[in-house]
Protein backbone atom coordinates (compact mmCIF):
# COMPACT_ATOMS: atom_id res chain seq x y z
CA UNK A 1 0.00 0.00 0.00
CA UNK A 2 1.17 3.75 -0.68
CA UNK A 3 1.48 5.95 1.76
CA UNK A 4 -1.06 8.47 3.32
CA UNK A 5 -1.18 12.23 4.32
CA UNK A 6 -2.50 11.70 7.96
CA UNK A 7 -5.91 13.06 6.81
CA UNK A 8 -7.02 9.54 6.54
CA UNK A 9 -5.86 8.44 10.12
CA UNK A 10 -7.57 9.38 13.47
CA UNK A 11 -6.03 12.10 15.48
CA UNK A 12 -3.24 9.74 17.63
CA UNK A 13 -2.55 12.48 20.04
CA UNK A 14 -6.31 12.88 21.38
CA UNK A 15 -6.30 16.36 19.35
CA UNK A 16 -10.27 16.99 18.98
CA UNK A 17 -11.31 18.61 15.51
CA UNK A 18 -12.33 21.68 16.31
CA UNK A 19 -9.53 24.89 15.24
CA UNK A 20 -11.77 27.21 17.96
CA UNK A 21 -8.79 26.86 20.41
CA UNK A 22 -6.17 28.17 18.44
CA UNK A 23 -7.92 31.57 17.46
CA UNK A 24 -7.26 34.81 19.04
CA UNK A 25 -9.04 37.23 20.05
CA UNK A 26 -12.37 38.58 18.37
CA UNK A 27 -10.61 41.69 17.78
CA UNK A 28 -7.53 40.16 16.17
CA UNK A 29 -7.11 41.54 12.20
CA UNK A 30 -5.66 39.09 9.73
CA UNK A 31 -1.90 39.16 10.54
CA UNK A 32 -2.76 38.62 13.98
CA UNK A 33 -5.60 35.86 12.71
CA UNK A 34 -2.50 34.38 10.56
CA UNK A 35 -0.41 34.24 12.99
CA UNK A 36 -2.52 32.52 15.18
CA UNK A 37 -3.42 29.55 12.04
CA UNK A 38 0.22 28.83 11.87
CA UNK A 39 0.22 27.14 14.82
CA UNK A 40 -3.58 25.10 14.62
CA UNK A 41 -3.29 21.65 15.85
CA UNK A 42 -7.41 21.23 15.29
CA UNK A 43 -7.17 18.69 13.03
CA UNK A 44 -4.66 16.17 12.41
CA UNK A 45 -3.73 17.45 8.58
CA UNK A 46 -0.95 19.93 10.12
CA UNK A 47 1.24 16.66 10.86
CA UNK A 48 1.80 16.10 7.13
CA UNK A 49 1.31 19.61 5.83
CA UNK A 50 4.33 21.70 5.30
CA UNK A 51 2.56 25.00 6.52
CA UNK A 52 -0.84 26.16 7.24
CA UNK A 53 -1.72 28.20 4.26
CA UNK A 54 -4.15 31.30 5.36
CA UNK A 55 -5.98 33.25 3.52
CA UNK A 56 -4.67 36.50 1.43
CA UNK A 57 -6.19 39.35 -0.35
CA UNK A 58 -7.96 43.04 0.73
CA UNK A 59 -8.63 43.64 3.67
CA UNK A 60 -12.09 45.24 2.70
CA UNK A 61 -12.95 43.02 -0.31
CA UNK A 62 -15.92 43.38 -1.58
CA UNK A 63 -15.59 39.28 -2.94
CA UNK A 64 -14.42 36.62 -0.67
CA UNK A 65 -13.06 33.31 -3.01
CA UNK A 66 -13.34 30.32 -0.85
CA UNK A 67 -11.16 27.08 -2.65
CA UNK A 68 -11.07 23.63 -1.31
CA UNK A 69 -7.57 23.44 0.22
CA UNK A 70 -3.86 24.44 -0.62
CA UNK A 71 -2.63 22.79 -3.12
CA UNK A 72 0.91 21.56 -3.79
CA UNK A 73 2.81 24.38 -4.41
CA UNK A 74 0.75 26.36 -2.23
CA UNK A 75 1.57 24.33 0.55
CA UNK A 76 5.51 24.61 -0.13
CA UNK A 77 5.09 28.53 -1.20
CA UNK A 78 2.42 29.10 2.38
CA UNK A 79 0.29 31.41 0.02
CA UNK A 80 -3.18 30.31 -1.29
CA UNK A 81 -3.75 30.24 -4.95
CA UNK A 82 -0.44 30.88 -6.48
CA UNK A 83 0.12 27.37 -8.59
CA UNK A 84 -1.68 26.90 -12.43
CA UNK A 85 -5.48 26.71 -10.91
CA UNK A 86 -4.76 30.00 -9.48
CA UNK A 87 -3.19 31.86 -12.36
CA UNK A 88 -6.40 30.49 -14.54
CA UNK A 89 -8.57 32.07 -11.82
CA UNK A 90 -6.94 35.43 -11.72
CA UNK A 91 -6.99 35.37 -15.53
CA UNK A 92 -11.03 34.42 -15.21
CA UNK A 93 -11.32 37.61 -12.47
CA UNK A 94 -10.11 40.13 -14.79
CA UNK A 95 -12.31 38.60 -17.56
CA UNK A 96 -15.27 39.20 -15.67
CA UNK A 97 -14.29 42.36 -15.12
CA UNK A 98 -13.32 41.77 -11.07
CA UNK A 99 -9.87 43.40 -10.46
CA UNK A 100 -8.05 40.30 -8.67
CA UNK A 101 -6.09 42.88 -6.38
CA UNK A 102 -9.60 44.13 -4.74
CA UNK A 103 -10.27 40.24 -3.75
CA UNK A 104 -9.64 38.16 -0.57
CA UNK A 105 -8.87 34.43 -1.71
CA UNK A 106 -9.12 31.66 1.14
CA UNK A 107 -9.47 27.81 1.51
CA UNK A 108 -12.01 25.38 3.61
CA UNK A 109 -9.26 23.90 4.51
CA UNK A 110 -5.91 25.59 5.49
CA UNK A 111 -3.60 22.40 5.58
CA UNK A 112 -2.77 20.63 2.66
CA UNK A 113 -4.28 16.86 2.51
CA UNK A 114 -2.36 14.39 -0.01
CA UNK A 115 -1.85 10.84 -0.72
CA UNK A 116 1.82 9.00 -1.94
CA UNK A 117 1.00 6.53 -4.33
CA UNK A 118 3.35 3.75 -3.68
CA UNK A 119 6.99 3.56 -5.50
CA UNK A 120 5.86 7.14 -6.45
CA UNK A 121 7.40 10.68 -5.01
CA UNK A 122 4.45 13.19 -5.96
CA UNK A 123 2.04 14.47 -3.42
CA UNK A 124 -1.21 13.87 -5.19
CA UNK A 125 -4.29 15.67 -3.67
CA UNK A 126 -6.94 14.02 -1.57
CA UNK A 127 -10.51 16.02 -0.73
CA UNK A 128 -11.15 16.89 2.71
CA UNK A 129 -13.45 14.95 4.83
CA UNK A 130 -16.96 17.00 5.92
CA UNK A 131 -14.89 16.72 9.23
CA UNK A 132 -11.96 17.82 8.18
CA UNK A 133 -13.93 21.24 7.12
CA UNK A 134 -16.02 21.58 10.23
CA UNK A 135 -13.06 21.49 12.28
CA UNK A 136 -11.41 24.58 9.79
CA UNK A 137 -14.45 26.66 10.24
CA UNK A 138 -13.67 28.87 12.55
CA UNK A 139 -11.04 30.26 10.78
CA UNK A 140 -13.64 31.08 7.88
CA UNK A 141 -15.96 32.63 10.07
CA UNK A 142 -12.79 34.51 11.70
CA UNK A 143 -11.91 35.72 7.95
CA UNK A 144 -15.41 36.96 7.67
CA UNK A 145 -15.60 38.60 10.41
CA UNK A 146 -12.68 41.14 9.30
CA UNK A 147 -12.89 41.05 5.66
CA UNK A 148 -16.75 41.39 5.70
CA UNK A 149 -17.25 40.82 2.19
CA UNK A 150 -20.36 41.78 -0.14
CA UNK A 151 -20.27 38.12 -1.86
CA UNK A 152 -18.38 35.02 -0.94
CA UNK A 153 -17.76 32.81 -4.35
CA UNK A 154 -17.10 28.89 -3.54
CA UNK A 155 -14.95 27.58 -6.02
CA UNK A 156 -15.72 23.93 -6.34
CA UNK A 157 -17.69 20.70 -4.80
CA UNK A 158 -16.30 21.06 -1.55
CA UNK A 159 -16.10 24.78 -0.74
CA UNK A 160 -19.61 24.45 -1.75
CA UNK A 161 -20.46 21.63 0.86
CA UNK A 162 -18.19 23.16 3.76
CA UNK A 163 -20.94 26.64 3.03
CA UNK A 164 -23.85 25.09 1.98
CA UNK A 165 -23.67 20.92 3.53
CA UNK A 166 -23.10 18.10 1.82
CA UNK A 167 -26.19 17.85 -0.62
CA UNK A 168 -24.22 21.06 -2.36
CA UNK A 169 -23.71 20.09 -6.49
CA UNK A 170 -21.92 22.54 -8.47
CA UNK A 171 -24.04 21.28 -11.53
CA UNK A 172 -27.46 22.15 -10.03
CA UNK A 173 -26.65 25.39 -8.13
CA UNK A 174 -23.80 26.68 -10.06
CA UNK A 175 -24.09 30.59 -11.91
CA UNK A 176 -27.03 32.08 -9.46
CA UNK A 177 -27.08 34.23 -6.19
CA UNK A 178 -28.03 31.80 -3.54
CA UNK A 179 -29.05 33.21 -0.32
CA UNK A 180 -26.23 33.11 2.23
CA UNK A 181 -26.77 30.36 4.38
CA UNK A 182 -24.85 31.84 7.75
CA UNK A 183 -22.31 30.88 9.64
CA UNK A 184 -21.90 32.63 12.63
CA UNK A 185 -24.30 31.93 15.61
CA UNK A 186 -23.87 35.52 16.88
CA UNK A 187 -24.37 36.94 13.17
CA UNK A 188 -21.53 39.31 13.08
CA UNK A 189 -19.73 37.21 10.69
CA UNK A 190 -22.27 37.23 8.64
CA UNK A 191 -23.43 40.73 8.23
CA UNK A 192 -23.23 42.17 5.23
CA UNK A 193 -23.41 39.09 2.98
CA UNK A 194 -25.60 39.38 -0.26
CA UNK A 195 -25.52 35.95 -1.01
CA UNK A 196 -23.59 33.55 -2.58
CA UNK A 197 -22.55 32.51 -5.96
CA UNK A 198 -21.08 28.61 -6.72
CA UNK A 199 -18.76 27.74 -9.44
CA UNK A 200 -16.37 25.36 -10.71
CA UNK A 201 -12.98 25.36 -9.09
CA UNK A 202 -9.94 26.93 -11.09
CA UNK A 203 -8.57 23.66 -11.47
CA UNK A 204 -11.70 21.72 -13.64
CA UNK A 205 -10.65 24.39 -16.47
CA UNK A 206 -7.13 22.63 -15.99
CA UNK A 207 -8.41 18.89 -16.17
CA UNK A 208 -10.82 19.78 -19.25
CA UNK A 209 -10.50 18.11 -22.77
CA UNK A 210 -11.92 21.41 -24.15
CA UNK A 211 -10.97 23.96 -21.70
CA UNK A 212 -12.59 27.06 -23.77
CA UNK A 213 -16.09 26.15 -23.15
CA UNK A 214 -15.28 25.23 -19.19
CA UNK A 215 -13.13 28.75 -19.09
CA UNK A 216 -15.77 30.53 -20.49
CA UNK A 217 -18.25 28.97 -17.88
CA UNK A 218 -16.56 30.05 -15.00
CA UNK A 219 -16.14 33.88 -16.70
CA UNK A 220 -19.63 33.67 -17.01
CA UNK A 221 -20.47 32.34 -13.42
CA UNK A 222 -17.69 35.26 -12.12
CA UNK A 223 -20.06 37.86 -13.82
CA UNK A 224 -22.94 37.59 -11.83
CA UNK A 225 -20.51 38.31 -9.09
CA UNK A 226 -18.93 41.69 -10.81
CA UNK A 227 -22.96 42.54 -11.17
CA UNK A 228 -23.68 42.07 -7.31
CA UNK A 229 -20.75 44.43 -7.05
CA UNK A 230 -21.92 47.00 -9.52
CA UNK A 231 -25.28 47.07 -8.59
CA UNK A 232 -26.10 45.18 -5.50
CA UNK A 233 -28.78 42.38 -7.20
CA UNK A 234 -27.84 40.23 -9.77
CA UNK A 235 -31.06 38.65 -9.97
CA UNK A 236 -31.96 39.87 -13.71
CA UNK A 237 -28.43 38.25 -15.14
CA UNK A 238 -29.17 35.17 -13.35
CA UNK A 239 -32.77 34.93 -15.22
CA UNK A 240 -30.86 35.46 -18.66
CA UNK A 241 -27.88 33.31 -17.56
CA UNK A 242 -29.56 30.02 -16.09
């Protein structure tokens, strides 16, 4: 048998899965909120990772782009986003007329989670468990909290699920504003929040025979975001669009 990222193994140390212990204080802004993630224990992925991998971007973004989990070479570079799936989403941003600078871009999941296929050296991704993402949470709420973004995008199956629960498909609920479905028991989080629009992940464009049409897909899906921006209801484009 290969061998595993510890993803796939209970926690051996008794850690619970729950990052709430690791955060700072409410009041903390993201470099302190950072610098608090680098040391998470909540989940037993940081044994294997290289890094925890926090979110970057503005501050005061108006869009909050919420991935699956570092990849790779974000895992060895500790930034989110920066490998091929991210250049073909900042490429996609500036098609649908988003300015990539005025974003904040963040995972469900801040450690990376990989398999070794036996006699092999690659890292080759593995997807998160629903677990795995509950226990990350409170980071995303904590990124809320001080970004407090207009619209949060999920790129992908499982940024989808870890917002919306595990009956989330990309195919059915994909290119609309969908209410937001809250995260934050006290609601400050959470203020704010149009909605949320779903989408493919970066990387699908990437793993396409054909990747025009699936480019062209998520352009489309990132307009109804540049629209909520612009004019605060993008209800009209999603008639047309759908």
């Amino acid at each position: 048998m290969g061998s595993t990222g510890t993803g796939g193994r209970g926690d051996q140390n008794g850690h619970e899965h729950d990052a709430t212990p690791y955060l700072p204080g409410e009041r903390a802004g993201l470099p302190g909120l950072r610098k608090a993630a680098a040391q998470c224990r909540g989940c037993p992925l940081y044994r294997d990772a290289t890094q925890t991998v926090f979110g970057e971007g503005d501050a005061d973004a108006g869009v909050l782009l919420l991935g699956e989990q570092p990849g790779d070479q974000e895992d060895r570079q500790g930034k989110p986003f920066v490998g091929p799936a991210g250049r073909v989403l900042r490429r996609a941003l500036e098609d649908a007329g988003i300015d990539p600078e005025n974003v904040y871009v963040t995972n469900a999941v801040k450690h990376f989670k990989f398999t070794i296929p036996e006699g092999r050296k690659r890292r080759i991704h593995k997807a998160p468990s629903l677990r795995e993402m509950t226990a990350c949470r409170p980071w995303l709420v904590a990124e809320l909290r001080v970004v407090s973004p207009k619209v949060v995008v999920a790129l992908g199956a499982t940024a989808g699920k870890a917002l919306l629960g595990s009956g989330f498909r990309v195919s059915e609920q994909r290119g609309a504003l969908l209410p937001w479905p809250g995260l934050d028991g006290s609601g400050e989080a959470d203020e704010g929040i149009t909605g949320l629009v779903a989408t493919i992940h970066p990387s699908a464009v990437l793993r396409a025979d054909d990747r025009t049409p699936v480019y062209e897909g998520l352009v489309a899906d990132l307009r109804i975001v540049a629209d909520v921006l612009k004019n605060g209801d993008a209800s009209a484009r999603n008639d047309e669009d759908r």
